[in-house]
Protein backbone atom coordinates (compact mmCIF):
# COMPACT_ATOMS: atom_id res chain seq x y z
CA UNK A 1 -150.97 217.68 -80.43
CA UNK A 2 -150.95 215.72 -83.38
CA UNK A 3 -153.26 213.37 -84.10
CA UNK A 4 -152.51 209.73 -83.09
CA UNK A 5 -153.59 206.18 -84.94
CA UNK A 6 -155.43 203.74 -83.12
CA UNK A 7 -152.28 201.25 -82.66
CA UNK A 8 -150.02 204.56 -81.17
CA UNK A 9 -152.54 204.87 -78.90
CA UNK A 10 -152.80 201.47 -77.71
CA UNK A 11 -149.22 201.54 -77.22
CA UNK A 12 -148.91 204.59 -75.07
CA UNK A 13 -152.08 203.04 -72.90
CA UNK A 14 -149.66 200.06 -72.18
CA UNK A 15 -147.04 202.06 -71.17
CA UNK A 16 -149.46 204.53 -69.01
CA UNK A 17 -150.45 201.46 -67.28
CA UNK A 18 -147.32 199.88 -66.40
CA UNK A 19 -146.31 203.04 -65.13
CA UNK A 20 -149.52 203.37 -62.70
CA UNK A 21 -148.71 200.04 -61.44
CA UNK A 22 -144.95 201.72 -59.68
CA UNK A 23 -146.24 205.39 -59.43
CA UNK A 24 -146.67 206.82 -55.93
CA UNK A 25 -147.59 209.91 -54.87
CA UNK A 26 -144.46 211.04 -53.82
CA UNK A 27 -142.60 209.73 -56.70
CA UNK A 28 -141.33 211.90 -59.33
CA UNK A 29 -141.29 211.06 -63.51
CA UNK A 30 -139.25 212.36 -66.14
CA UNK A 31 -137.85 211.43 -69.71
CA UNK A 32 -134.30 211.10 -70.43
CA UNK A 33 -131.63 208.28 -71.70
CA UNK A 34 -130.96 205.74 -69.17
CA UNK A 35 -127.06 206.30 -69.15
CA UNK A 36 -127.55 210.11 -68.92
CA UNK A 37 -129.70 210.17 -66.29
CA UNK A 38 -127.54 207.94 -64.15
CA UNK A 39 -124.31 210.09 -64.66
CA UNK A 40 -126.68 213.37 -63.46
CA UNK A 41 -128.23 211.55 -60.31
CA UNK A 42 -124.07 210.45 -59.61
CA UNK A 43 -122.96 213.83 -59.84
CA UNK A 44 -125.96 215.29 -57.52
CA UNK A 45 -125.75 212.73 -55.00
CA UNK A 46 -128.88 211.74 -55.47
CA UNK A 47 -129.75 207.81 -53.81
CA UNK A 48 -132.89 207.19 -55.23
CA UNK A 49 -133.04 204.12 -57.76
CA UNK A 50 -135.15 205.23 -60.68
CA UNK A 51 -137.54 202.74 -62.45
CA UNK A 52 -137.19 203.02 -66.42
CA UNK A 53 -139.97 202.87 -68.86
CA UNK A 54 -139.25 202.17 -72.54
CA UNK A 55 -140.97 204.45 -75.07
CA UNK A 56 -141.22 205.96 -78.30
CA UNK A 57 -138.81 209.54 -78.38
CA UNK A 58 -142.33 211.03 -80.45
CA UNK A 59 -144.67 209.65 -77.22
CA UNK A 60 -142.43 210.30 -74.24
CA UNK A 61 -143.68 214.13 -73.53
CA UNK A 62 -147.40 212.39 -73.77
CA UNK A 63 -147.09 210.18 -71.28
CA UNK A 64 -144.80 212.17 -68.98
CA UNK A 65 -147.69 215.05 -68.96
CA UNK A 66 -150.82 212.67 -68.63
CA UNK A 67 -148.82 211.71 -65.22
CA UNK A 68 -148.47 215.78 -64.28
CA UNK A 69 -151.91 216.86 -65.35
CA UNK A 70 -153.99 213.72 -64.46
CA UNK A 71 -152.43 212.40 -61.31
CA UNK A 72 -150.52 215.07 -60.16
CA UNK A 73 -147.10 213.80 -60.07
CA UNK A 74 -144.11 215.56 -59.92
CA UNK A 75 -142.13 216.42 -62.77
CA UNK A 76 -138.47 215.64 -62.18
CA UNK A 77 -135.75 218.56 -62.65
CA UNK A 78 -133.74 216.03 -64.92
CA UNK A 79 -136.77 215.86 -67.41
CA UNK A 80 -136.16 216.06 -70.95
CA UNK A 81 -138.48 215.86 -74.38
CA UNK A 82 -138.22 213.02 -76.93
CA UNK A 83 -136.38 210.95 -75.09
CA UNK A 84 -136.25 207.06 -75.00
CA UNK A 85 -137.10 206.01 -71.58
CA UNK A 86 -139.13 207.31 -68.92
CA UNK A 87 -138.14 206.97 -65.17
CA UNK A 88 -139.93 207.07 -62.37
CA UNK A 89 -137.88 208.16 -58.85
């Protein structure tokens, strides 16, 4: 992991917090574009709304693994790396 400046970091701690606040521990996060994600949840039937996060494409994978290995959340099938939002179903 490379290393991160102070500002990067307080910007992915914002972003780890707003996501704590709709996290569950049922719910499921991933990374992927907004518009792509809701085409593959379409065409699997899925009904669950997700929640979107904006982040950096560099930060995404970050966050999205301090959720798996810290809180044990699930990591959704649809997740991608360096991607520009984050969801949360």
């Amino acid at each position: 992991m490379a290393k991160l400046s102070v500002d990067q970091v307080k910007e992915i701690n914002t972003i780890i917090a707003d996501i704590e606040k709709v996290v569950k521990p049922d719910s499921e996060i991933g990374a992927r574009d907004r518009s792509v994600l809701s085409s593959l949840l379409k065409a699997n039937k899925i009904e669950k709304k997700p929640v979107f996060f904006n982040c950096r494409r560099e930060h995404s994978n970050e966050i999205v693994n301090h959720f798996i290995n810290n809180k044990s959340v699930k990591r959704n099938k649809f997740h991608m790396s360096a991607q520009t939002a984050i969801y949360i179903l």
